[in-house]
C-alpha atoms as a PDB file:
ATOM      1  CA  UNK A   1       0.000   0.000   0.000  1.00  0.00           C
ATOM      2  CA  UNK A   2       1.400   3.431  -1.076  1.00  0.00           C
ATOM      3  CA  UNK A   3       1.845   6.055   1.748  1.00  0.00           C
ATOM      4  CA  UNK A   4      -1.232   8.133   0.534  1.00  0.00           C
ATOM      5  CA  UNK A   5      -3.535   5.300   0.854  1.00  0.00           C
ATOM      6  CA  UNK A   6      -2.594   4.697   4.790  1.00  0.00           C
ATOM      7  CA  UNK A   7      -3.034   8.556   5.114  1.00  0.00           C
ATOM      8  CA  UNK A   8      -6.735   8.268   3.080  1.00  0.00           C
ATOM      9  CA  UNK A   9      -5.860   9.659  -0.411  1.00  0.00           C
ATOM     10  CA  UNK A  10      -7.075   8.058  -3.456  1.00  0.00           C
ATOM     11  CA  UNK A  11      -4.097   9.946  -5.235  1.00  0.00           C
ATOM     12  CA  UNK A  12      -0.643  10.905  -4.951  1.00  0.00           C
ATOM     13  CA  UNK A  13      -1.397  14.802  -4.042  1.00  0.00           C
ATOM     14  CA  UNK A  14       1.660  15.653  -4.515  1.00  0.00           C
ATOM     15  CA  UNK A  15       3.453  14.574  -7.618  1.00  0.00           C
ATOM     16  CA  UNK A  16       5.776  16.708  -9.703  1.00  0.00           C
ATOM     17  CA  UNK A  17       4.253  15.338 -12.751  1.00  0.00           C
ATOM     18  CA  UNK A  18       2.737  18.086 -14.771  1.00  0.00           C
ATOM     19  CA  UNK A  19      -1.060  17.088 -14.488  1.00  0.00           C
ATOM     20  CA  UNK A  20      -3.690  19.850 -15.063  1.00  0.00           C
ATOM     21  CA  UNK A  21      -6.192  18.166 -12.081  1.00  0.00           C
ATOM     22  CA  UNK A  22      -3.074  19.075 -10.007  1.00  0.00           C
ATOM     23  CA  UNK A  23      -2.013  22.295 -11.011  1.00  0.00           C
ATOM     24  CA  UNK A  24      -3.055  25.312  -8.991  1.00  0.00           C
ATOM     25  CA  UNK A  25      -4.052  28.205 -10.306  1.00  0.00           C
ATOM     26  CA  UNK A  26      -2.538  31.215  -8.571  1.00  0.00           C
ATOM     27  CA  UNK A  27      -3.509  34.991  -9.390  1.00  0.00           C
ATOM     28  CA  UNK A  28      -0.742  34.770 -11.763  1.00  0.00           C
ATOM     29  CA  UNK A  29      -1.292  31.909 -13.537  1.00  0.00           C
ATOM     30  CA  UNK A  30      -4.360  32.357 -13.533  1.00  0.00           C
ATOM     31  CA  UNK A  31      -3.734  36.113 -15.916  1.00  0.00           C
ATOM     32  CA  UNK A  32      -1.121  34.043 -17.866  1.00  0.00           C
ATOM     33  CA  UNK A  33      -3.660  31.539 -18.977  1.00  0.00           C
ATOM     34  CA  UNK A  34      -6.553  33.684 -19.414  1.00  0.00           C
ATOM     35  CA  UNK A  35      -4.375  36.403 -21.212  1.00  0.00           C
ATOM     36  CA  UNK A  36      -2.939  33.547 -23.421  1.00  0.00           C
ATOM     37  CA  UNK A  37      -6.177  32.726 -24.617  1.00  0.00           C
ATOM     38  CA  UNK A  38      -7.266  36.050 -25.246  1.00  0.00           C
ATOM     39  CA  UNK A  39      -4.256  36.399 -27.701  1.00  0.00           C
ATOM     40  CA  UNK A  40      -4.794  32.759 -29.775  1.00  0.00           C
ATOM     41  CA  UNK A  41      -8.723  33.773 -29.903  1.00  0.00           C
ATOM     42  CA  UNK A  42      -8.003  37.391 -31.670  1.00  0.00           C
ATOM     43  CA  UNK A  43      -4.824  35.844 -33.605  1.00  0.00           C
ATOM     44  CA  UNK A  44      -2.769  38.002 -32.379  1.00  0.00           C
ATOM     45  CA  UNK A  45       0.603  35.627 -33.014  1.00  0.00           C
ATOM     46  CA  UNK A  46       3.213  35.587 -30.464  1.00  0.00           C
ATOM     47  CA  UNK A  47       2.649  34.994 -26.640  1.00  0.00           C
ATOM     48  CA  UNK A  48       5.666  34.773 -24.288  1.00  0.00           C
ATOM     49  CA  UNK A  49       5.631  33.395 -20.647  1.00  0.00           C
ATOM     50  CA  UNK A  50       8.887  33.490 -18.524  1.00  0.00           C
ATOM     51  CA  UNK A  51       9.643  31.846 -15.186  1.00  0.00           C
ATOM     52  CA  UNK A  52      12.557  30.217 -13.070  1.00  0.00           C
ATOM     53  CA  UNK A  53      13.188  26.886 -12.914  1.00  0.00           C
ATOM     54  CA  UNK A  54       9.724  25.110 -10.749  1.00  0.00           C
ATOM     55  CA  UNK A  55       7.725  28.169 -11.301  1.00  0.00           C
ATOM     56  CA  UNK A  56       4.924  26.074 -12.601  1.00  0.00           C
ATOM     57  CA  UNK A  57       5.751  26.763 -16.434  1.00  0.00           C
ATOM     58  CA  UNK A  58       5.436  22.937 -18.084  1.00  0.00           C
ATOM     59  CA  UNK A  59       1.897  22.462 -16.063  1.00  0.00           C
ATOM     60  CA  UNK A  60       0.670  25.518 -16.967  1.00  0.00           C
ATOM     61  CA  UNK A  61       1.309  24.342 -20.637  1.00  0.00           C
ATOM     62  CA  UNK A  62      -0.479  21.311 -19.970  1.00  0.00           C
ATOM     63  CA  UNK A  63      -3.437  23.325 -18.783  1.00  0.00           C
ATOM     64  CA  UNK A  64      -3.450  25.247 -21.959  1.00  0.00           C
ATOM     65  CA  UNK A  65      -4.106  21.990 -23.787  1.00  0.00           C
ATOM     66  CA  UNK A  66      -7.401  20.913 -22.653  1.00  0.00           C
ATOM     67  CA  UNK A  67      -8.648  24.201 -23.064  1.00  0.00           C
ATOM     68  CA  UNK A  68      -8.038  23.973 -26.602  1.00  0.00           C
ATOM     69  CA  UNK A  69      -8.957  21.153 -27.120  1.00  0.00           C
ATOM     70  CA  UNK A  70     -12.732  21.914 -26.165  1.00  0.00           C
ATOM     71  CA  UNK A  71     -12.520  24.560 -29.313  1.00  0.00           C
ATOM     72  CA  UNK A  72     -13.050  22.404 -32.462  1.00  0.00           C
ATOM     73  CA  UNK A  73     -11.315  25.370 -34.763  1.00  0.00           C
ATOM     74  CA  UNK A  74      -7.948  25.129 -32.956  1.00  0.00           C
ATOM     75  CA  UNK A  75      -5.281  22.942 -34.457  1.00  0.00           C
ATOM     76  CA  UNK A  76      -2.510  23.065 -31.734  1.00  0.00           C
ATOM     77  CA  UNK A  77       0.475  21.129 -31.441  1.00  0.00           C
ATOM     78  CA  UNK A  78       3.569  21.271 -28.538  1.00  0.00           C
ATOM     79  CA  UNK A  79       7.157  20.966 -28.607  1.00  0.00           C
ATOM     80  CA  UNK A  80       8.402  19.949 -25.033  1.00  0.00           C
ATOM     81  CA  UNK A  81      11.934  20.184 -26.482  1.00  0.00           C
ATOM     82  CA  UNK A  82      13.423  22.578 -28.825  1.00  0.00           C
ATOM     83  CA  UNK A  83      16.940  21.646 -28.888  1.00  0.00           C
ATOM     84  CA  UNK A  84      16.790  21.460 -32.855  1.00  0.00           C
ATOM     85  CA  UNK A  85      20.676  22.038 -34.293  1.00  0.00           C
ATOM     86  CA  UNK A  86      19.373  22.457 -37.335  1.00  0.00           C
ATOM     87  CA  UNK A  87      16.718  24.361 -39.116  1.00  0.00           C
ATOM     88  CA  UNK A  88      16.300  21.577 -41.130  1.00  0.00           C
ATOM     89  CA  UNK A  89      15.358  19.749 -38.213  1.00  0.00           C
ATOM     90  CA  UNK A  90      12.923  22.126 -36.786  1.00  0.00           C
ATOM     91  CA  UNK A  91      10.813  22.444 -39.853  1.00  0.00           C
ATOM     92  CA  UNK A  92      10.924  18.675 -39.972  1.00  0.00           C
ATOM     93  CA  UNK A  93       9.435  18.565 -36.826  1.00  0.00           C
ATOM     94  CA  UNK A  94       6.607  20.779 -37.463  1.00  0.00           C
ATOM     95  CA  UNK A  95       6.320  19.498 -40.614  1.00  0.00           C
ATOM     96  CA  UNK A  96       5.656  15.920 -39.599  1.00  0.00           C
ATOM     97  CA  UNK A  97       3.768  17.145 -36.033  1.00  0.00           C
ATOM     98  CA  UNK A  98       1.369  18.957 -38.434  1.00  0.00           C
ATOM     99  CA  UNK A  99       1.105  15.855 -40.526  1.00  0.00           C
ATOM    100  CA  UNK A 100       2.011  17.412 -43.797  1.00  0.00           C
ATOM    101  CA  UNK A 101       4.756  14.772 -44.902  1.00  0.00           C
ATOM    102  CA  UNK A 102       2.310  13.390 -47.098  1.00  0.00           C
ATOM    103  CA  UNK A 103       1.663  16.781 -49.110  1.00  0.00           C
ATOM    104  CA  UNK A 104       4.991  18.036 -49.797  1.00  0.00           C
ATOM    105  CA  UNK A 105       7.871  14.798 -50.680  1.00  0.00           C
ATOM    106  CA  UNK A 106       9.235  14.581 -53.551  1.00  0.00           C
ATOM    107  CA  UNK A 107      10.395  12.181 -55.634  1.00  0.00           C
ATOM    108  CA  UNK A 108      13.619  11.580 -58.071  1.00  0.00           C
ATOM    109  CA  UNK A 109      14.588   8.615 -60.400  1.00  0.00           C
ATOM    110  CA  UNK A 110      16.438   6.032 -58.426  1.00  0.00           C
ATOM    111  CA  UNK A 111      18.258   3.229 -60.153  1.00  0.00           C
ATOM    112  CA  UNK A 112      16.625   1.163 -62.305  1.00  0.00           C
ATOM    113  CA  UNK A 113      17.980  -1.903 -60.425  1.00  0.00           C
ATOM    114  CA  UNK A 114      16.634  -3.504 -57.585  1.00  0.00           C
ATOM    115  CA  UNK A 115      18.716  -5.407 -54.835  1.00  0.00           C
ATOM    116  CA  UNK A 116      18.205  -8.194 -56.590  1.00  0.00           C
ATOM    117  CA  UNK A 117      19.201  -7.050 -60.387  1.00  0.00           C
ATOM    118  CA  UNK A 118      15.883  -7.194 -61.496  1.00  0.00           C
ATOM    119  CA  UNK A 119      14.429  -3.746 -63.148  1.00  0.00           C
ATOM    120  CA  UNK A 120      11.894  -1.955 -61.097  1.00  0.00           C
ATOM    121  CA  UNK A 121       9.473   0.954 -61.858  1.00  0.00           C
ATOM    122  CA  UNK A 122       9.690   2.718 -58.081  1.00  0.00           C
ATOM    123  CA  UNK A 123      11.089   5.948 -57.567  1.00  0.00           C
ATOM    124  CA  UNK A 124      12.066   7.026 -53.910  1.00  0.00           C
ATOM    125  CA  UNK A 125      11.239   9.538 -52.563  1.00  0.00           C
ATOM    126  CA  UNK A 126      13.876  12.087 -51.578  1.00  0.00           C
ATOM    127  CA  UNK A 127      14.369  14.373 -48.403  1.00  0.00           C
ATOM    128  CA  UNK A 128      12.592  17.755 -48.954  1.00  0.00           C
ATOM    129  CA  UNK A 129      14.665  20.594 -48.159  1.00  0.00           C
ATOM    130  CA  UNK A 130      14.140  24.244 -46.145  1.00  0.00           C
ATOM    131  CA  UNK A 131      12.739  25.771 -48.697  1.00  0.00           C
ATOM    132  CA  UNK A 132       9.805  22.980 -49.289  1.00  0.00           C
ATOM    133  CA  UNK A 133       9.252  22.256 -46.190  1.00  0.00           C
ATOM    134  CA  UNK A 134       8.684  26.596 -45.419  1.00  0.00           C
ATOM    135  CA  UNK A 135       6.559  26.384 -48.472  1.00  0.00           C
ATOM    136  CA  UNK A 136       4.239  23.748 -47.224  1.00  0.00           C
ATOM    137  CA  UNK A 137       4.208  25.125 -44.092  1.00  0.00           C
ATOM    138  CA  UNK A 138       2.915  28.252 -45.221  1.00  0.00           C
ATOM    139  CA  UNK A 139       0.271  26.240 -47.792  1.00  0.00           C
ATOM    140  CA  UNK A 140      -1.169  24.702 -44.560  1.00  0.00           C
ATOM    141  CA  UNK A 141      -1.406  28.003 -42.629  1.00  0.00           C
ATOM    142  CA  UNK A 142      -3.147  29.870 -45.620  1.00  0.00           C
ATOM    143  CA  UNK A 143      -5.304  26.506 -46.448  1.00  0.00           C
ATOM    144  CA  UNK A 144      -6.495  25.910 -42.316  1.00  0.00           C
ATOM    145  CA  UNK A 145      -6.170  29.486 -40.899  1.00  0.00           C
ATOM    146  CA  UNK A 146      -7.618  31.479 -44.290  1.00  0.00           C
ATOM    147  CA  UNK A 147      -9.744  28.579 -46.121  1.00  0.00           C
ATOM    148  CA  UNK A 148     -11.077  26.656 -43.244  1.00  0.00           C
ATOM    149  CA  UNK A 149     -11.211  29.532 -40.255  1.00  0.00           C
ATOM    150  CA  UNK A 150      -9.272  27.554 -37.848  1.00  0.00           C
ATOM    151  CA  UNK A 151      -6.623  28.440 -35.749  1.00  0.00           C
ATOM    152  CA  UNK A 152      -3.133  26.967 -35.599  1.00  0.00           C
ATOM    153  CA  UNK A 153      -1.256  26.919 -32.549  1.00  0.00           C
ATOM    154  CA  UNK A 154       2.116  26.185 -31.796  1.00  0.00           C
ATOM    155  CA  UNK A 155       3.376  25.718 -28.164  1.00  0.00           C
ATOM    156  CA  UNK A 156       6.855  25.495 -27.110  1.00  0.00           C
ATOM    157  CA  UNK A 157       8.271  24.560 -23.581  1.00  0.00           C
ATOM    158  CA  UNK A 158      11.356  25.161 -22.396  1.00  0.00           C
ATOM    159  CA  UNK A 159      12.164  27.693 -25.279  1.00  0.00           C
ATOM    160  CA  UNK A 160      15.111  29.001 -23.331  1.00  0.00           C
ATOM    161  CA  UNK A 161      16.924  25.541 -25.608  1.00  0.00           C
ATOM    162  CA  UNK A 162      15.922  27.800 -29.170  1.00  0.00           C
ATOM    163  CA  UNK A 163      19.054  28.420 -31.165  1.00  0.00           C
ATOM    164  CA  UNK A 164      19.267  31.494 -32.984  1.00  0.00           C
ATOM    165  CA  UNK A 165      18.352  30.164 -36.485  1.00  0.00           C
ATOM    166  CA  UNK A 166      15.338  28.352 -34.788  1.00  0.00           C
ATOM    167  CA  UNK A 167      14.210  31.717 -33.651  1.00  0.00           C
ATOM    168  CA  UNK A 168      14.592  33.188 -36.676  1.00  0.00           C
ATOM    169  CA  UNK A 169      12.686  30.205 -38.767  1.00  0.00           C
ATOM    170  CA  UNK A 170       9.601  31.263 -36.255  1.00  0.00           C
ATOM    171  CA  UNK A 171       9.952  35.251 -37.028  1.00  0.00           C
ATOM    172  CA  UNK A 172       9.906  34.512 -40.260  1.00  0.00           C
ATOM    173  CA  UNK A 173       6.652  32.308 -39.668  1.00  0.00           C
ATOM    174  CA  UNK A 174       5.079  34.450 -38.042  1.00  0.00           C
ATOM    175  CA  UNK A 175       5.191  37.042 -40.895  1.00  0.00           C
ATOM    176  CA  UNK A 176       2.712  34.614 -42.556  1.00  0.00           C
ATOM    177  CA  UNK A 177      -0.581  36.942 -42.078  1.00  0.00           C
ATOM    178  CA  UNK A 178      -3.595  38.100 -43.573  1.00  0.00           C
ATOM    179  CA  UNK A 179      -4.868  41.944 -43.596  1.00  0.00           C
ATOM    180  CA  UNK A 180      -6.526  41.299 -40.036  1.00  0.00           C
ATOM    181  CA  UNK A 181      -4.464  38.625 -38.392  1.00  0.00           C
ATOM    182  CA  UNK A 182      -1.434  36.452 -37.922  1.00  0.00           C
ATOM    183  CA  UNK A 183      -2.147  32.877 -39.658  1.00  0.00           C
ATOM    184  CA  UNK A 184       0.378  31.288 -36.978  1.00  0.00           C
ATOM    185  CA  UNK A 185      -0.237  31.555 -33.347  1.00  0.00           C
ATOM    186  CA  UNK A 186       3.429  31.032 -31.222  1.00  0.00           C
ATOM    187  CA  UNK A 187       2.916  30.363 -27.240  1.00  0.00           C
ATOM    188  CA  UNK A 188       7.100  30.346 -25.825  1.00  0.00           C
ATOM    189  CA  UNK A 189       7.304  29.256 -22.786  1.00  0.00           C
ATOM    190  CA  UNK A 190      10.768  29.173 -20.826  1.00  0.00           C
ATOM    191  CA  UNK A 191      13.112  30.219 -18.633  1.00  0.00           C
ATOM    192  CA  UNK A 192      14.437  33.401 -17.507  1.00  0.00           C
ATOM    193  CA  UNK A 193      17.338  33.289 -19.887  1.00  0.00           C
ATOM    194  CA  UNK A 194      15.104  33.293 -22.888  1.00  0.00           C
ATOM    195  CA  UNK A 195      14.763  37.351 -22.147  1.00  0.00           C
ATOM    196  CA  UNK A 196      18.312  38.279 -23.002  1.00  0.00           C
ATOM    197  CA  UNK A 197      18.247  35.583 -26.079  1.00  0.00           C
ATOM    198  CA  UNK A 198      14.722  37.507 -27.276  1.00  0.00           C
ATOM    199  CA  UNK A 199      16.133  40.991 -26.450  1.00  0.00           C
ATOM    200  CA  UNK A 200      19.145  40.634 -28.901  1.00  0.00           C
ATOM    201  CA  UNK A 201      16.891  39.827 -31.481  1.00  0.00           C
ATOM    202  CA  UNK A 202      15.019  43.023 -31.927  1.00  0.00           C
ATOM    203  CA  UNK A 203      12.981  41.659 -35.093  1.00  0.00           C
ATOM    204  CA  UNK A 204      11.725  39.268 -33.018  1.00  0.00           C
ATOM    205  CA  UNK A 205      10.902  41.186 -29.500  1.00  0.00           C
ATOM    206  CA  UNK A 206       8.962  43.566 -31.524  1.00  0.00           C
ATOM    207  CA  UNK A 207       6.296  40.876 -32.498  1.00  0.00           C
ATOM    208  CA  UNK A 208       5.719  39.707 -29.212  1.00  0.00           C
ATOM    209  CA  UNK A 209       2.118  40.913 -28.316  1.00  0.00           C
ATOM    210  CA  UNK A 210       1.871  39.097 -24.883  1.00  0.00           C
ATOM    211  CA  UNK A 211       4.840  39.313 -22.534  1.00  0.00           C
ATOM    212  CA  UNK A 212       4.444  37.837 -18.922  1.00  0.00           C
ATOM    213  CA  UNK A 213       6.717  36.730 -16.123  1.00  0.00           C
ATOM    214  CA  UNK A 214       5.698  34.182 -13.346  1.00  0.00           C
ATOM    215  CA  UNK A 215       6.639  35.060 -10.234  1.00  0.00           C
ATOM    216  CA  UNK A 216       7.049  32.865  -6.483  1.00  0.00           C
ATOM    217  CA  UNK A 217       3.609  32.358  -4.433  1.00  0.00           C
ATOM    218  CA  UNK A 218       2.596  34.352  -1.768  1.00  0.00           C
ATOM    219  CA  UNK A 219       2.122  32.740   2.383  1.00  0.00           C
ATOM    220  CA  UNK A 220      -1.492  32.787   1.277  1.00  0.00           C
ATOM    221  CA  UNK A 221      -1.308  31.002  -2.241  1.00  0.00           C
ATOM    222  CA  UNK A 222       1.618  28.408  -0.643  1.00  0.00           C
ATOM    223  CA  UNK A 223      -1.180  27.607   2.027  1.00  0.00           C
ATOM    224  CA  UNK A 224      -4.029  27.052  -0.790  1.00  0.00           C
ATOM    225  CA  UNK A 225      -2.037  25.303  -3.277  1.00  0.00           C
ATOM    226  CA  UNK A 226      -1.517  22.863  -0.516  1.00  0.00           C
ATOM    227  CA  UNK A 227      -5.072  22.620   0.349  1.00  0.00           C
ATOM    228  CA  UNK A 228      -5.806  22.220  -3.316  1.00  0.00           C
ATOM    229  CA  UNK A 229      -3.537  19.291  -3.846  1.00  0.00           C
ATOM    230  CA  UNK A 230      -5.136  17.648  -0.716  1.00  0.00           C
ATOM    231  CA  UNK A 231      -8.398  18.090  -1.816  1.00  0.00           C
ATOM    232  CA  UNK A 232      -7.716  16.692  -5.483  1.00  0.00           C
ATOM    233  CA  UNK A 233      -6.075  13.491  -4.053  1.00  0.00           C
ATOM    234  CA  UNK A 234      -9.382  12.818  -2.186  1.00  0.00           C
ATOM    235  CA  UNK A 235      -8.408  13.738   1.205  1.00  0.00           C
ATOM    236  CA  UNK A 236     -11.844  14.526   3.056  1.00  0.00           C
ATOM    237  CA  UNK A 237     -11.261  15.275   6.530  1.00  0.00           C
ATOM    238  CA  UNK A 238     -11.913  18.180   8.383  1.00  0.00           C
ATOM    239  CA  UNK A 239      -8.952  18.108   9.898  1.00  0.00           C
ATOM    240  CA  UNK A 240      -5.704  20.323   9.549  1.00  0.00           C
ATOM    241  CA  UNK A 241      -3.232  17.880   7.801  1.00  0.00           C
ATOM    242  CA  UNK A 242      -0.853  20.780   7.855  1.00  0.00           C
ATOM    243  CA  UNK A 243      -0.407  23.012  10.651  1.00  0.00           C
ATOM    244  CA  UNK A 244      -0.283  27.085   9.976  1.00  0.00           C
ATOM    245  CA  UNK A 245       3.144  26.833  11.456  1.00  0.00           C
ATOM    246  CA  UNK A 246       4.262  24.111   9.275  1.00  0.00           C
ATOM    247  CA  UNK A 247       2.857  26.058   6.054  1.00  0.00           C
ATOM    248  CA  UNK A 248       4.711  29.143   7.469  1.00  0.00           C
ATOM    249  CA  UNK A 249       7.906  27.210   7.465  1.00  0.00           C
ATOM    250  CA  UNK A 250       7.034  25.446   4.128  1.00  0.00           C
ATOM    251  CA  UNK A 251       6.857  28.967   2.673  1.00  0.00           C
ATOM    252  CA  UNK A 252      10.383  30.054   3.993  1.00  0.00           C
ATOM    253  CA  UNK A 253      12.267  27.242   3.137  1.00  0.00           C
ATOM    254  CA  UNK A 254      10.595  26.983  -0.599  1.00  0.00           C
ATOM    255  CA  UNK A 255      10.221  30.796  -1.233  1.00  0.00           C
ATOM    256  CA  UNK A 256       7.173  30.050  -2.712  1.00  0.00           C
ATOM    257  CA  UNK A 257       8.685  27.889  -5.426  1.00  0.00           C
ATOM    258  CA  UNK A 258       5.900  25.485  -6.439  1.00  0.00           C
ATOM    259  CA  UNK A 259       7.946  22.986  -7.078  1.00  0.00           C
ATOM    260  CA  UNK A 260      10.295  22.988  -3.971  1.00  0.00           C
ATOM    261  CA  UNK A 261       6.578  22.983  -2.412  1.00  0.00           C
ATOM    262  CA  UNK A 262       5.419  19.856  -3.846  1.00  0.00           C
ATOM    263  CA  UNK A 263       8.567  18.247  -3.296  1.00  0.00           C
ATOM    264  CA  UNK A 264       8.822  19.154   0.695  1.00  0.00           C
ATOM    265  CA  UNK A 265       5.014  18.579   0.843  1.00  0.00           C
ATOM    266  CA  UNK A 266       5.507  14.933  -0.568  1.00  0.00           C
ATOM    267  CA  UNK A 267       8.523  14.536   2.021  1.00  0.00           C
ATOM    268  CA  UNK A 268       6.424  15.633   5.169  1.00  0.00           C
ATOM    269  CA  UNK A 269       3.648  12.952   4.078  1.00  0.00           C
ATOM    270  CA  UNK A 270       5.712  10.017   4.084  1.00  0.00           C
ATOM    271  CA  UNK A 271       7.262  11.403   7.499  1.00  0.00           C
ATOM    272  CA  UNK A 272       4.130  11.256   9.239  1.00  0.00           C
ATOM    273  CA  UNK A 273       3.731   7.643   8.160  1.00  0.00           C
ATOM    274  CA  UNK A 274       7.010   6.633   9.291  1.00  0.00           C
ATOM    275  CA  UNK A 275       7.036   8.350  12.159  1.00  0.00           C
ATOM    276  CA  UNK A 276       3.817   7.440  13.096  1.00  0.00           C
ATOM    277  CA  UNK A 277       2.323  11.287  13.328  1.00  0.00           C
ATOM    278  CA  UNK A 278      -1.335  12.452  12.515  1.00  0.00           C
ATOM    279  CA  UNK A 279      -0.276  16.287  11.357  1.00  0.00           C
ATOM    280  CA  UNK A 280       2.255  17.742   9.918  1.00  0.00           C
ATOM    281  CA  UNK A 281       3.691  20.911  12.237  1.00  0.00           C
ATOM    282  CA  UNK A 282       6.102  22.812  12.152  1.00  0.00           C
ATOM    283  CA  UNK A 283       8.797  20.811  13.800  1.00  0.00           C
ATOM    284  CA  UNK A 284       9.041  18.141  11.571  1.00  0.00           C
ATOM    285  CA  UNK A 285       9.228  20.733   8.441  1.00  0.00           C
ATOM    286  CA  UNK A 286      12.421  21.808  10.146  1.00  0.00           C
ATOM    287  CA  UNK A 287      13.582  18.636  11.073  1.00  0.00           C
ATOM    288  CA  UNK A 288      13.161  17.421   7.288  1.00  0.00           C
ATOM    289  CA  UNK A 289      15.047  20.599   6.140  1.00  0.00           C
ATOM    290  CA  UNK A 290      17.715  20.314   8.467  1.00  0.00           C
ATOM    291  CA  UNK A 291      18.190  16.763   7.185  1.00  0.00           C
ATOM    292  CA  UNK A 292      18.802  18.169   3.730  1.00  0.00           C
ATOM    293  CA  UNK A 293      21.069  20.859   5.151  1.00  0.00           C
ATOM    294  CA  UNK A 294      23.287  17.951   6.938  1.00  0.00           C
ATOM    295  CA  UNK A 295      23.376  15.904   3.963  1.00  0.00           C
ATOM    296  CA  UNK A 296      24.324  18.334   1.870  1.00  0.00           C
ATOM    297  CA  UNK A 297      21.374  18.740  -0.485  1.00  0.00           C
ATOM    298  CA  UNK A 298      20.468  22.592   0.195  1.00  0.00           C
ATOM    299  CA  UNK A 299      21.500  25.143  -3.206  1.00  0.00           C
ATOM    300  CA  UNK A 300      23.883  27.919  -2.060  1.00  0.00           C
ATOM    301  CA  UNK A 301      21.214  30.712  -1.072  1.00  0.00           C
ATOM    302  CA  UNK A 302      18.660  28.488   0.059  1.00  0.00           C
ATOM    303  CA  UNK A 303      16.772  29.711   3.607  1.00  0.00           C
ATOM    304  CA  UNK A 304      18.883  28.463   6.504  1.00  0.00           C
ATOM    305  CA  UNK A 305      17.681  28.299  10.085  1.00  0.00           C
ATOM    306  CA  UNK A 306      19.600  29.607  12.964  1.00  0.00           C
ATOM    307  CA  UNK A 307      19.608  27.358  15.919  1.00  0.00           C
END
């Protein structure tokens, strides 16, 4: 039996996985999410959501996808790692994500030989190129986004990984357009090193209609995300699993990283088990920090208590 079924949870509350039944939605993800669909629905091209490392960014993501799918006129499609070396490669990608290899290979002669000598009619088909693939690219933009009415979304996670000629590939997407609206609609999410990549790239920053930078949760919002992860896993009791002073402490040590939250939440649960405890308080948050401290495991910087 797993640790949250001796302490009544249906579910693992809490998980670093990225699911959406998990994910809470604090004031500012929350605006992110609501202003990111405000910009796909009016077309408006390119969206841009920074945030350190555990800030929530890959969940919030995976929110975004459900909420498109519910919208039969959105064809959406995410990258949950850009490190392309090549443009080549990139296009490829979208090119086969997109499922437009059938509309745009070519074919040349091959030999007139088969393996085993014998003459054959087949020609192979040979490796489109930049140029090809950019062309049907921009066919399928014009033919789902102008023809159809739909709307084509692209969403790309940990963007801070683009190379410079990936970035430019998507600015020069993203000048596919018609009189009213941008046939392409670019969601970048990533760490805070993306900003200095974007801001040497002037041609780029300037088409970025939605800029937006998560930042750590308040006391309040560490306290109700943990409540909400409870709550989703199924636990109904009335009472406190986790003491105000135990929350404080959570929210010192983590700095409202959501994250280092889940992580030290998930830590404290399997502590009551093996130590037998009905609540966790504020004491044993220390005690499991302090355990990290003596092993070693704390980042330079990190919240250290004084004894």
């Amino acid at each position: 039996m797993s640790y949250y079924q001796v302490l009544g949870f249906e579910k693992e509350p809490f998980s670093t996985s990225p699911d959406p039944d998990f994910f809470y939605l604090s004031k500012e993800h929350e605006a992110a999410l609501t202003n990111i669909l405000i910009e796909l629905r009016l077309k408006r091209g390119l969206s841009v959501i920074l945030g350190d490392v555990g800030m929530g960014k890959t969940t919030l993501s995976r929110k975004l996808i459900p909420e498109l799918k519910c919208r039969e006129d959105f064809i959406f499609h995410i990258i949950l790692d850009p490190s392309f070396a090549r443009e080549e490669d990139f296009l490829a990608a979208l090119v086969h994500n997109f499922e437009l290899t059938g509309n745009h290979s070519s074919t040349s002669p091959s030999t007139p030989y088969g393996r085993s000598g014998r003459v054959v009619s087949e020609v192979e088909p040979t490796s489109p190129g930049p140029l090809e693939m950019r062309d049907s690219l921009e066919k399928f933009l014009f033919q789902k986004g102008v023809s159809e009415g739909r709307t084509i979304v692209l969403i790309i996670d940990e963007a801070q990984k683009l190379n410079r000629n990936t970035l430019e590939c998507l600015r020069v997407l993203l000048n596919y357009e018609t009189n009213e609206y941008k046939l392409l609609q670019l969601v970048l999410l990533g760490q805070l090193e993306l900003h200095s990549m974007i801001l040497g790239l002037a041609n780029f920053f300037d088409r970025i209609s939605f800029k937006y930078t998560l930042n750590p949760l308040c006391r309040e919002e560490t306290g109700e995300l943990i409540d909400f992860r409870l709550r989703q896993a199924g636990y109904q009791s009335s009472m406190q699993l986790f003491l105000d002073g135990a929350v404080d402490e959570i929210f010192h040590f983590t700095r409202g990283y959501p994250r280092k939250i889940t992580m030290l939440c998930h830590r404290a649960l399997k502590a009551l088990v093996m130590r037998n405890r009905s609540v966790v308080d504020r004491v044993l948050i220390r005690d499991l920090v302090e355990e990290e401290v003596r092993a070693g495991w704390v980042l330079a910087g990190a919240p250290v208590y004084q004894k």
